[in-house]
PDB file of N, CA and C in Angstrom:
ATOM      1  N   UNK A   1     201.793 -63.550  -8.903  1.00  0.00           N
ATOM      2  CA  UNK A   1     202.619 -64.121  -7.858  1.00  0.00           C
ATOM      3  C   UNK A   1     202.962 -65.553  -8.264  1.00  0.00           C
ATOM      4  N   UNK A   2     204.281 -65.382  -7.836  1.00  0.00           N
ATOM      5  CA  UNK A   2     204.726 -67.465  -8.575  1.00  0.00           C
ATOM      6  C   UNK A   2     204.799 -68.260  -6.680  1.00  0.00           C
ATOM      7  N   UNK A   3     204.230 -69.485  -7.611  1.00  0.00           N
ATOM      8  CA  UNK A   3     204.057 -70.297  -6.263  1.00  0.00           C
ATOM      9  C   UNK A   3     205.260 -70.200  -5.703  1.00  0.00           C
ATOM     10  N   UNK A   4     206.414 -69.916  -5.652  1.00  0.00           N
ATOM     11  CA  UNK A   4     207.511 -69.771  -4.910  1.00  0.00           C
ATOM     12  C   UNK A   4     206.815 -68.635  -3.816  1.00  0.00           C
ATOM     13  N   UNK A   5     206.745 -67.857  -4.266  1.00  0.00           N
ATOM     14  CA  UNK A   5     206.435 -67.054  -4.013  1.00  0.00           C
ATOM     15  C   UNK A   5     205.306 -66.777  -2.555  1.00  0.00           C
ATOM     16  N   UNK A   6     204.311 -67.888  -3.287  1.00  0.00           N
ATOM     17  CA  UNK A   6     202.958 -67.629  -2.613  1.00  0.00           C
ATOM     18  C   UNK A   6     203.312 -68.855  -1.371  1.00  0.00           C
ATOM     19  N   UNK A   7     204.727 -69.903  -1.678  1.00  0.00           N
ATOM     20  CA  UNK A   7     204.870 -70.467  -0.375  1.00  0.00           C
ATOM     21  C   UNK A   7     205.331 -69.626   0.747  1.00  0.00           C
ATOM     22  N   UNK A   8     206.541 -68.743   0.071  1.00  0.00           N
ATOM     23  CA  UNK A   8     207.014 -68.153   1.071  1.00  0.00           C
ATOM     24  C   UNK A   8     206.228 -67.216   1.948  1.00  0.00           C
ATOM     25  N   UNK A   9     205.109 -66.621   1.703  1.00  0.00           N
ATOM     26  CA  UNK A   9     203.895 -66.108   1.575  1.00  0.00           C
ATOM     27  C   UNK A   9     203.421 -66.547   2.868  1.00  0.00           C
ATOM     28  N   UNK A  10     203.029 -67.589   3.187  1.00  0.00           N
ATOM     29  CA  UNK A  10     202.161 -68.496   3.593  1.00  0.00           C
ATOM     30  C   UNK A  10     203.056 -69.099   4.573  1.00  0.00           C
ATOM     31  N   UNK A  11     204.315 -69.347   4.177  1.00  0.00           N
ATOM     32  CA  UNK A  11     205.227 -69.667   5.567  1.00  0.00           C
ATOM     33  C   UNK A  11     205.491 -68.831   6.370  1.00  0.00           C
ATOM     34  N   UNK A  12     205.960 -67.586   5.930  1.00  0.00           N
ATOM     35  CA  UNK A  12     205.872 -66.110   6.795  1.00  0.00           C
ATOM     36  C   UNK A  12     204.443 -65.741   7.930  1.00  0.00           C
ATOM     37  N   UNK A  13     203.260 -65.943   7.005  1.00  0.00           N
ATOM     38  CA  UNK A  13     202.180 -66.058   7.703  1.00  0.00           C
ATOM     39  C   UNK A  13     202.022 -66.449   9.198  1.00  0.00           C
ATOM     40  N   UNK A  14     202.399 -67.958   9.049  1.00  0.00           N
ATOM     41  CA  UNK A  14     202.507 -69.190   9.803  1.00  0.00           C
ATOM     42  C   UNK A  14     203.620 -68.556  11.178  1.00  0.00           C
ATOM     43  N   UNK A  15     204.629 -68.164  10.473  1.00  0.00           N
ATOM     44  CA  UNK A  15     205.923 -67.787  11.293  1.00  0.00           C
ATOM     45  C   UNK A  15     205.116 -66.746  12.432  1.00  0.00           C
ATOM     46  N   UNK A  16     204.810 -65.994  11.548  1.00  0.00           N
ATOM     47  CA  UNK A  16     204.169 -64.225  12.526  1.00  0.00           C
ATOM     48  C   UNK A  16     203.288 -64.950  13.279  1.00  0.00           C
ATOM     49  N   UNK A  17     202.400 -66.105  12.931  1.00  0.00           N
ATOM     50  CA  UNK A  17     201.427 -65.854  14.176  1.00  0.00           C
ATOM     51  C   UNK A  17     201.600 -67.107  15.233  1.00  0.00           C
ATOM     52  N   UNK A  18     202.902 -67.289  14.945  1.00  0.00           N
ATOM     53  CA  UNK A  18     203.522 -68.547  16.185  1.00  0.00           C
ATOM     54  C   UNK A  18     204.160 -67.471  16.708  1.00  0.00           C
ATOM     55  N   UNK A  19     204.613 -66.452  16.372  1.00  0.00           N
ATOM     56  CA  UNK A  19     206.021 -65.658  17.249  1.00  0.00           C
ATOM     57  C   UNK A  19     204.739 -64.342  17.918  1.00  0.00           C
ATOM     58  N   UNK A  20     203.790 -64.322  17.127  1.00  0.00           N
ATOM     59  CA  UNK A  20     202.816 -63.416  17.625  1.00  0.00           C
ATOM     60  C   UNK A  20     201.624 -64.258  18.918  1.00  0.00           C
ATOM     61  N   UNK A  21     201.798 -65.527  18.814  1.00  0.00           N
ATOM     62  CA  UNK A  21     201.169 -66.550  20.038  1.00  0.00           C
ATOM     63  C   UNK A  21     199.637 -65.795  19.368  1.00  0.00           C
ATOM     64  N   UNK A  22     199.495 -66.123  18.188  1.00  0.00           N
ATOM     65  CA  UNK A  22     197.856 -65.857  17.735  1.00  0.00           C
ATOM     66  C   UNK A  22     197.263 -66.666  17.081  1.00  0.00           C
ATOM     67  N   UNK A  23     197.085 -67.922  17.958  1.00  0.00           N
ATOM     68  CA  UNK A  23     196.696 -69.141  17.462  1.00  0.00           C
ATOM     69  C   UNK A  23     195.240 -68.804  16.335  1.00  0.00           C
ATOM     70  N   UNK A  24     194.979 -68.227  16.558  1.00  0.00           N
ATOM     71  CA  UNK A  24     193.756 -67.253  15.612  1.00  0.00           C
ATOM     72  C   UNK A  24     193.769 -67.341  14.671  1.00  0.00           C
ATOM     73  N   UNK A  25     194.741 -66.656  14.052  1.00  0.00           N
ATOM     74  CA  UNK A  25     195.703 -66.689  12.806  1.00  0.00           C
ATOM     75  C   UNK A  25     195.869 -68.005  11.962  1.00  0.00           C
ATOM     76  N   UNK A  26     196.440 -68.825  12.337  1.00  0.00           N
ATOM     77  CA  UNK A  26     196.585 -70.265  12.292  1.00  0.00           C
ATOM     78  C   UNK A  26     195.951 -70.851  11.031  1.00  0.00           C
ATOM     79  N   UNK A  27     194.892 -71.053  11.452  1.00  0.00           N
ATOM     80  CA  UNK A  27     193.614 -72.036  10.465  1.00  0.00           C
ATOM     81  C   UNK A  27     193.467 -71.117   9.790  1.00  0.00           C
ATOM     82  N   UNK A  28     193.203 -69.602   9.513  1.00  0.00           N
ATOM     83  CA  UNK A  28     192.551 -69.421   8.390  1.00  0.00           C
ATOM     84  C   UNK A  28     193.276 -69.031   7.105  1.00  0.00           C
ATOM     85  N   UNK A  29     194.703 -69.293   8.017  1.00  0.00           N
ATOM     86  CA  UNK A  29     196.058 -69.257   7.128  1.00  0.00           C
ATOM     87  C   UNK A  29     196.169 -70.226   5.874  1.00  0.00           C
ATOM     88  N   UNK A  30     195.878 -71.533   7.189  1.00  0.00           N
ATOM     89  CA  UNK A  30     196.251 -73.154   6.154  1.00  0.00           C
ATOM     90  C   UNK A  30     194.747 -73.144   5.513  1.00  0.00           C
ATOM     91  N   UNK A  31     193.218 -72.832   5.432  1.00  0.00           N
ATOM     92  CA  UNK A  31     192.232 -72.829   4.996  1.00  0.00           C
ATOM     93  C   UNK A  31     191.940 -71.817   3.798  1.00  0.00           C
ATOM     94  N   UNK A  32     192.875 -70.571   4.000  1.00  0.00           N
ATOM     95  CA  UNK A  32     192.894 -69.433   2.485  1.00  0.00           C
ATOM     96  C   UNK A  32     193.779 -70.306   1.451  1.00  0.00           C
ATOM     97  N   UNK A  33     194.944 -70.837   2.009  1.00  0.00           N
ATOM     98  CA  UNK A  33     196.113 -71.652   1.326  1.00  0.00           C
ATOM     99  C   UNK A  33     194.884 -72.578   0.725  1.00  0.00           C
ATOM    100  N   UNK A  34     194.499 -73.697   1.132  1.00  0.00           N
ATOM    101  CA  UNK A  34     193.728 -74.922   0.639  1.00  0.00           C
ATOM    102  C   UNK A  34     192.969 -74.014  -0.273  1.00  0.00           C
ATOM    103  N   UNK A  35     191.718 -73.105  -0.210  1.00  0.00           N
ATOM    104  CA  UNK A  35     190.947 -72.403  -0.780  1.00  0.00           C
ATOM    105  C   UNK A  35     191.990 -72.292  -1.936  1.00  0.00           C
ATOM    106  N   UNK A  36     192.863 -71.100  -2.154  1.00  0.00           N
ATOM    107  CA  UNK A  36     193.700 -70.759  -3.157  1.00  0.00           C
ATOM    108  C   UNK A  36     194.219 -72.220  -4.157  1.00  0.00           C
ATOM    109  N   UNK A  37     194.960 -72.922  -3.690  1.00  0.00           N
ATOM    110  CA  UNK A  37     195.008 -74.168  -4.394  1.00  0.00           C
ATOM    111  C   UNK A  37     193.978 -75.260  -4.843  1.00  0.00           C
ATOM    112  N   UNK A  38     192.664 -74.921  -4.411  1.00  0.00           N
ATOM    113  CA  UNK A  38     191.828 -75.992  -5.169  1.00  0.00           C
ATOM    114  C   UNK A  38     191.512 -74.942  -6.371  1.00  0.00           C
ATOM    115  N   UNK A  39     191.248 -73.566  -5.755  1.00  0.00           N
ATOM    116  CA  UNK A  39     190.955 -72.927  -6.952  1.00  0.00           C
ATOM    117  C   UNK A  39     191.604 -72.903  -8.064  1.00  0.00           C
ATOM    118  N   UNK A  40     192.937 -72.886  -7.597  1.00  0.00           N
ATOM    119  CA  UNK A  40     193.747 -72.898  -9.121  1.00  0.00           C
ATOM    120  C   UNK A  40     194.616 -74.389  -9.352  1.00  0.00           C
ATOM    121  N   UNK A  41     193.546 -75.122  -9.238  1.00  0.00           N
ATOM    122  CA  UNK A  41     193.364 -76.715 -10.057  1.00  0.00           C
ATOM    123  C   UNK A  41     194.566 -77.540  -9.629  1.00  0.00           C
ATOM    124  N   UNK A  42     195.485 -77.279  -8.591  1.00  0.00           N
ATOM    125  CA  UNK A  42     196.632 -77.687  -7.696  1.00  0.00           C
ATOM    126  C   UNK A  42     196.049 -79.277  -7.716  1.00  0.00           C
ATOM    127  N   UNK A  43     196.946 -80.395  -8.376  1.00  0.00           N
ATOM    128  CA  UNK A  43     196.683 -81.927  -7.954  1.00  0.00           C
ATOM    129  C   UNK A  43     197.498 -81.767  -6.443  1.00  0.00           C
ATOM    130  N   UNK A  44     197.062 -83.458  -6.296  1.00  0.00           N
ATOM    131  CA  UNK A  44     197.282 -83.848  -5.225  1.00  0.00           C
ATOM    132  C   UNK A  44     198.483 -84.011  -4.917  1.00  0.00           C
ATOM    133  N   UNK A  45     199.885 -83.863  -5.971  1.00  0.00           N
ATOM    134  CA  UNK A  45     201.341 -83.893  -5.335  1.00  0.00           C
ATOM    135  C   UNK A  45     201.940 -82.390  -5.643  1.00  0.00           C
ATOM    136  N   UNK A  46     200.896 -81.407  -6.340  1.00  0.00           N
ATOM    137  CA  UNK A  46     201.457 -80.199  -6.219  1.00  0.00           C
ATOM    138  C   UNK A  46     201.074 -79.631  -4.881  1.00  0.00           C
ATOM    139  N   UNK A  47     200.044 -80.102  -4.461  1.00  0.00           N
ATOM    140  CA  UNK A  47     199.885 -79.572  -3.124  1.00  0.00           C
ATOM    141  C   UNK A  47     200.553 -80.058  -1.819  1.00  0.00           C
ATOM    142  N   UNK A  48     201.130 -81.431  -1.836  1.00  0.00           N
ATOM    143  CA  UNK A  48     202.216 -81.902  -1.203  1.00  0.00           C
ATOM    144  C   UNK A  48     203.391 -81.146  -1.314  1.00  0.00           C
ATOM    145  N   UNK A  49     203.786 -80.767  -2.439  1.00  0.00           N
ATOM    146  CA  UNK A  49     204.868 -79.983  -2.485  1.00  0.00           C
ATOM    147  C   UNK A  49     204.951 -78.843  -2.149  1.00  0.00           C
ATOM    148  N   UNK A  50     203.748 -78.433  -1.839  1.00  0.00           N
ATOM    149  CA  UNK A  50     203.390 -76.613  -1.601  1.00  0.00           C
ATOM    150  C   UNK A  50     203.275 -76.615  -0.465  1.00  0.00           C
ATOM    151  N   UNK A  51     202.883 -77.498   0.212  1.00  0.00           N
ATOM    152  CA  UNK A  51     203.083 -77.728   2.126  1.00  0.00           C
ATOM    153  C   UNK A  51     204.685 -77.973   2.296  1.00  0.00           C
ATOM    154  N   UNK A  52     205.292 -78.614   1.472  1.00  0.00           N
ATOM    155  CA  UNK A  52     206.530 -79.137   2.295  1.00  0.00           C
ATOM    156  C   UNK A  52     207.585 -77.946   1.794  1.00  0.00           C
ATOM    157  N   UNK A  53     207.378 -77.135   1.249  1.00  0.00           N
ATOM    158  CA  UNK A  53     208.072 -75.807   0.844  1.00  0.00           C
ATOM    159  C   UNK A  53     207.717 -75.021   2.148  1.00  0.00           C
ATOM    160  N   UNK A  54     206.302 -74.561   2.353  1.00  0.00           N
ATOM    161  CA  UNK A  54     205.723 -73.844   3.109  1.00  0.00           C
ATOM    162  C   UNK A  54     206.555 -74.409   4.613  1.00  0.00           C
ATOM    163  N   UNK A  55     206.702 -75.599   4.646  1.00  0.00           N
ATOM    164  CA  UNK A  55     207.175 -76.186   6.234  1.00  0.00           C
ATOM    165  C   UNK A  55     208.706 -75.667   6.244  1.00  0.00           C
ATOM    166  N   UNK A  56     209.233 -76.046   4.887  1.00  0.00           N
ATOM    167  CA  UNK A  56     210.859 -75.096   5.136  1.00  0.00           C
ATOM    168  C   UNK A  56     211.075 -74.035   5.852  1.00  0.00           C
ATOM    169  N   UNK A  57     209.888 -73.134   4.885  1.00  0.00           N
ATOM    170  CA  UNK A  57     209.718 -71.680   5.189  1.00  0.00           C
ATOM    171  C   UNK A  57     209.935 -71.510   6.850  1.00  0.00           C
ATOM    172  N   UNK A  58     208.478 -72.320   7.410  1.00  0.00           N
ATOM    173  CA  UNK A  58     208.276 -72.292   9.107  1.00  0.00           C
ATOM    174  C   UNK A  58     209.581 -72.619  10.342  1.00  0.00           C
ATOM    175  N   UNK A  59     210.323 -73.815   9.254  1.00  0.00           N
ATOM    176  CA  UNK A  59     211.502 -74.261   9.983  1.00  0.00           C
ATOM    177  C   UNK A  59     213.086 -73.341   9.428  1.00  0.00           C
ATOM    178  N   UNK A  60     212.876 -72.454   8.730  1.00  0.00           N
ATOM    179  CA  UNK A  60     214.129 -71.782   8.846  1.00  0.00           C
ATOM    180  C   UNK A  60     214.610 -71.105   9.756  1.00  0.00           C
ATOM    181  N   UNK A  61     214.118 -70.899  10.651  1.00  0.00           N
ATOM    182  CA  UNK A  61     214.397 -70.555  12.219  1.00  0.00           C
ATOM    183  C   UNK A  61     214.367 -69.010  12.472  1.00  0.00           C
ATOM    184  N   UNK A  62     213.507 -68.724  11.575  1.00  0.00           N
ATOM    185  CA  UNK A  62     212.504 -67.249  11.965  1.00  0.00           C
ATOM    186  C   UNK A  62     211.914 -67.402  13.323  1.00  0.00           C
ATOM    187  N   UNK A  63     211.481 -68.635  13.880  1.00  0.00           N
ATOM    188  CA  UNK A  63     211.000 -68.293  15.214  1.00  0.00           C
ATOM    189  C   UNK A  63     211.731 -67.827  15.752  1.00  0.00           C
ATOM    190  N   UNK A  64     210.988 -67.285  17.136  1.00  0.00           N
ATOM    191  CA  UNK A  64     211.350 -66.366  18.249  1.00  0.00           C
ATOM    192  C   UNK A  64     211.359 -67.095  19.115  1.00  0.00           C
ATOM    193  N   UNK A  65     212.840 -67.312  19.910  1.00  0.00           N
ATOM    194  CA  UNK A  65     213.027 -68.800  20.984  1.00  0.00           C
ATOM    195  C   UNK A  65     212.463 -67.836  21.950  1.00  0.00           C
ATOM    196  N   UNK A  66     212.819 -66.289  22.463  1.00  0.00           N
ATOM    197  CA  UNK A  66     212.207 -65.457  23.806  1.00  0.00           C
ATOM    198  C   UNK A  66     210.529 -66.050  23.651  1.00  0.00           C
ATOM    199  N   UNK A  67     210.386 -66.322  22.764  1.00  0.00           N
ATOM    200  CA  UNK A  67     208.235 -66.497  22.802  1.00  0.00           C
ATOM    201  C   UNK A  67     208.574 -68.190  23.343  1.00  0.00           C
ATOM    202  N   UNK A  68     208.991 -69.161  23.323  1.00  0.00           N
ATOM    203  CA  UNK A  68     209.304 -70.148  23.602  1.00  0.00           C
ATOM    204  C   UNK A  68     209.438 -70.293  24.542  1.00  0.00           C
ATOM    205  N   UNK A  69     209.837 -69.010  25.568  1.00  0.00           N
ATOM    206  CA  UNK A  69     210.416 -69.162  27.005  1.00  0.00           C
ATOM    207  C   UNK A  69     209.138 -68.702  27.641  1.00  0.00           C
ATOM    208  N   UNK A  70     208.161 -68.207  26.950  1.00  0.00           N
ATOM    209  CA  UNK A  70     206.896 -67.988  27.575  1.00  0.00           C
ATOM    210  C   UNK A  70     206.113 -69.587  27.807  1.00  0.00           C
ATOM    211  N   UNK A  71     206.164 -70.211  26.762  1.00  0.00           N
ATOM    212  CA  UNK A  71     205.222 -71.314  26.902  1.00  0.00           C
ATOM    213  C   UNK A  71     204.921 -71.723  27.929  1.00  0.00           C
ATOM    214  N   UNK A  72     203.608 -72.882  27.837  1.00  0.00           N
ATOM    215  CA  UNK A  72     203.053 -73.258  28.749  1.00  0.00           C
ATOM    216  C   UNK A  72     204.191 -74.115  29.602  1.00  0.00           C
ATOM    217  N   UNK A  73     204.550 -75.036  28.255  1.00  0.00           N
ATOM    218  CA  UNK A  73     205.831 -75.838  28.754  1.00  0.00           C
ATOM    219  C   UNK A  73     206.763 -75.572  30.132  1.00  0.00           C
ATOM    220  N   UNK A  74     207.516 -74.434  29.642  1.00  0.00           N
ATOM    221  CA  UNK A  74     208.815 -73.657  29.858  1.00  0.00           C
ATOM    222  C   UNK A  74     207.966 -73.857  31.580  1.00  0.00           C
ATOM    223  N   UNK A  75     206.655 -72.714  31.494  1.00  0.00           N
ATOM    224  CA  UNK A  75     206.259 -72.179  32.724  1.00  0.00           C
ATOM    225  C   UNK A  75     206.028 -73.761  33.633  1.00  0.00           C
ATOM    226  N   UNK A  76     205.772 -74.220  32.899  1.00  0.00           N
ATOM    227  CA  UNK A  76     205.142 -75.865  33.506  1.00  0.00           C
ATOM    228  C   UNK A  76     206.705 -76.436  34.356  1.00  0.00           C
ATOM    229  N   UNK A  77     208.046 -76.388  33.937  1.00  0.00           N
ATOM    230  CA  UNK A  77     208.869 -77.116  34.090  1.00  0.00           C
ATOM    231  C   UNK A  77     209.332 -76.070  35.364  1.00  0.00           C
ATOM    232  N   UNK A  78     209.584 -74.894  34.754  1.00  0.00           N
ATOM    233  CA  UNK A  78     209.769 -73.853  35.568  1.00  0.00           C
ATOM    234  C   UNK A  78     209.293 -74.530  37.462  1.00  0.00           C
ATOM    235  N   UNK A  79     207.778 -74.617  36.872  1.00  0.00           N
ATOM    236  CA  UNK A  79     207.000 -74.682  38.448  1.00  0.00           C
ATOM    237  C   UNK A  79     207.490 -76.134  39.167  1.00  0.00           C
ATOM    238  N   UNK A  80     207.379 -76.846  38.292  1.00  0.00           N
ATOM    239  CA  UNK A  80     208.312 -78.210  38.733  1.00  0.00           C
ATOM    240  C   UNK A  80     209.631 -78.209  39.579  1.00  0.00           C
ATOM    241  N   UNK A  81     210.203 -77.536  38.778  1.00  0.00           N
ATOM    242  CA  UNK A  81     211.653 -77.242  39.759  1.00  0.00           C
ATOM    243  C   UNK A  81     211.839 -76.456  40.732  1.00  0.00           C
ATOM    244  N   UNK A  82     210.853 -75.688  40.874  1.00  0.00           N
ATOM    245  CA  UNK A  82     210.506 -74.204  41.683  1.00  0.00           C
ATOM    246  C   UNK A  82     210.328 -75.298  43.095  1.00  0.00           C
ATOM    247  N   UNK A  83     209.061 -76.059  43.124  1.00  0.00           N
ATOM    248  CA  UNK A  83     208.579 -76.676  44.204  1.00  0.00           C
ATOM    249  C   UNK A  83     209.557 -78.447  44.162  1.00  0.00           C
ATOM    250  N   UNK A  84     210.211 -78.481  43.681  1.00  0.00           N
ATOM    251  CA  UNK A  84     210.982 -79.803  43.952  1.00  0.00           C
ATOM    252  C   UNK A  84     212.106 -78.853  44.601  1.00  0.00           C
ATOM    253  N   UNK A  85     212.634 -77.780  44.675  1.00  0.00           N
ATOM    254  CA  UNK A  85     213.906 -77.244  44.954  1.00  0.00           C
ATOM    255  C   UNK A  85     213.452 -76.872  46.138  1.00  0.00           C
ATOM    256  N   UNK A  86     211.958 -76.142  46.966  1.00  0.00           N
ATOM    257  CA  UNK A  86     211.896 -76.311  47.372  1.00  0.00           C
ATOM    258  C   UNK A  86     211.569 -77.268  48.386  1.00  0.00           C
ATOM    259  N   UNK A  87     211.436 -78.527  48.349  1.00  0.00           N
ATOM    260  CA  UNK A  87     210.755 -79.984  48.730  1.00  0.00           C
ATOM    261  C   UNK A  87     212.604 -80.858  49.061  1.00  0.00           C
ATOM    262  N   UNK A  88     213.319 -79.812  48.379  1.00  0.00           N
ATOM    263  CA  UNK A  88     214.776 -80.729  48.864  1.00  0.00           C
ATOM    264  C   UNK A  88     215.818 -80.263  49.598  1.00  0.00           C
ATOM    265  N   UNK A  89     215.361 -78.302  49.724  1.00  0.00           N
ATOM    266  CA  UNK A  89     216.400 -77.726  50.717  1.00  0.00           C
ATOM    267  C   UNK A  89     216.619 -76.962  49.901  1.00  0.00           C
ATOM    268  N   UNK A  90     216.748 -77.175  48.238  1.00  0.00           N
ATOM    269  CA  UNK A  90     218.165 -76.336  47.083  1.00  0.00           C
ATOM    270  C   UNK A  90     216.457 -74.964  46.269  1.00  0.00           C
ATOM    271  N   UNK A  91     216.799 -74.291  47.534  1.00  0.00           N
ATOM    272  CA  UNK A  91     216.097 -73.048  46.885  1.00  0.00           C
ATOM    273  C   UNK A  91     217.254 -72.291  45.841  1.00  0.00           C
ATOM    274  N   UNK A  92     215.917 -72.015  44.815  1.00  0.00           N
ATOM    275  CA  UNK A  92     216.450 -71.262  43.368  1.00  0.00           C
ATOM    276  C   UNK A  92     217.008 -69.787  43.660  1.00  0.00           C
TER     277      UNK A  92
END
């Protein structure tokens, strides 16, 4: 496998378990990654570069905005306006 390769790898990873809400997933993603690169003798700006590939990967906009509309956020703002709309007359 060529490190191209093993970023895209590893960004996909990252992607599935943000759109899968499996924070689980997560760490032992970026901790196999670290493992894999000390093992194979990765300095300190090849591994800069192997994160900031990997972050492309995450930001090419594979996420799932419908999982976004779940968040805590979303639900948080949601309830905000829910009870200010009611508190001013302008039911939703």
């Amino acid at each position: 496998m060529t490190v191209k390769e093993y970023e895209q790898l590893i960004g996909n990873k990252l992607v599935t378990a943000y759109n899968d809400e499996d924070m689980a997933a997560v760490m032992p993603t970026f901790k196999g990654a670290d493992q894999t690169l000390e093992s194979n003798k990765f300095s300190s700006a090849e591994r800069k570069d192997f994160w900031e590939e990997v972050r492309k990967v995450v930001d090419s906009g594979k996420l799932l905005l419908r999982k976004q509309a779940n968040s805590a956020l979303i639900l948080l703002m949601q309830t905000i306006e829910k009870e200010i709309a009611a508190r001013t007359g302008k039911a939703q």
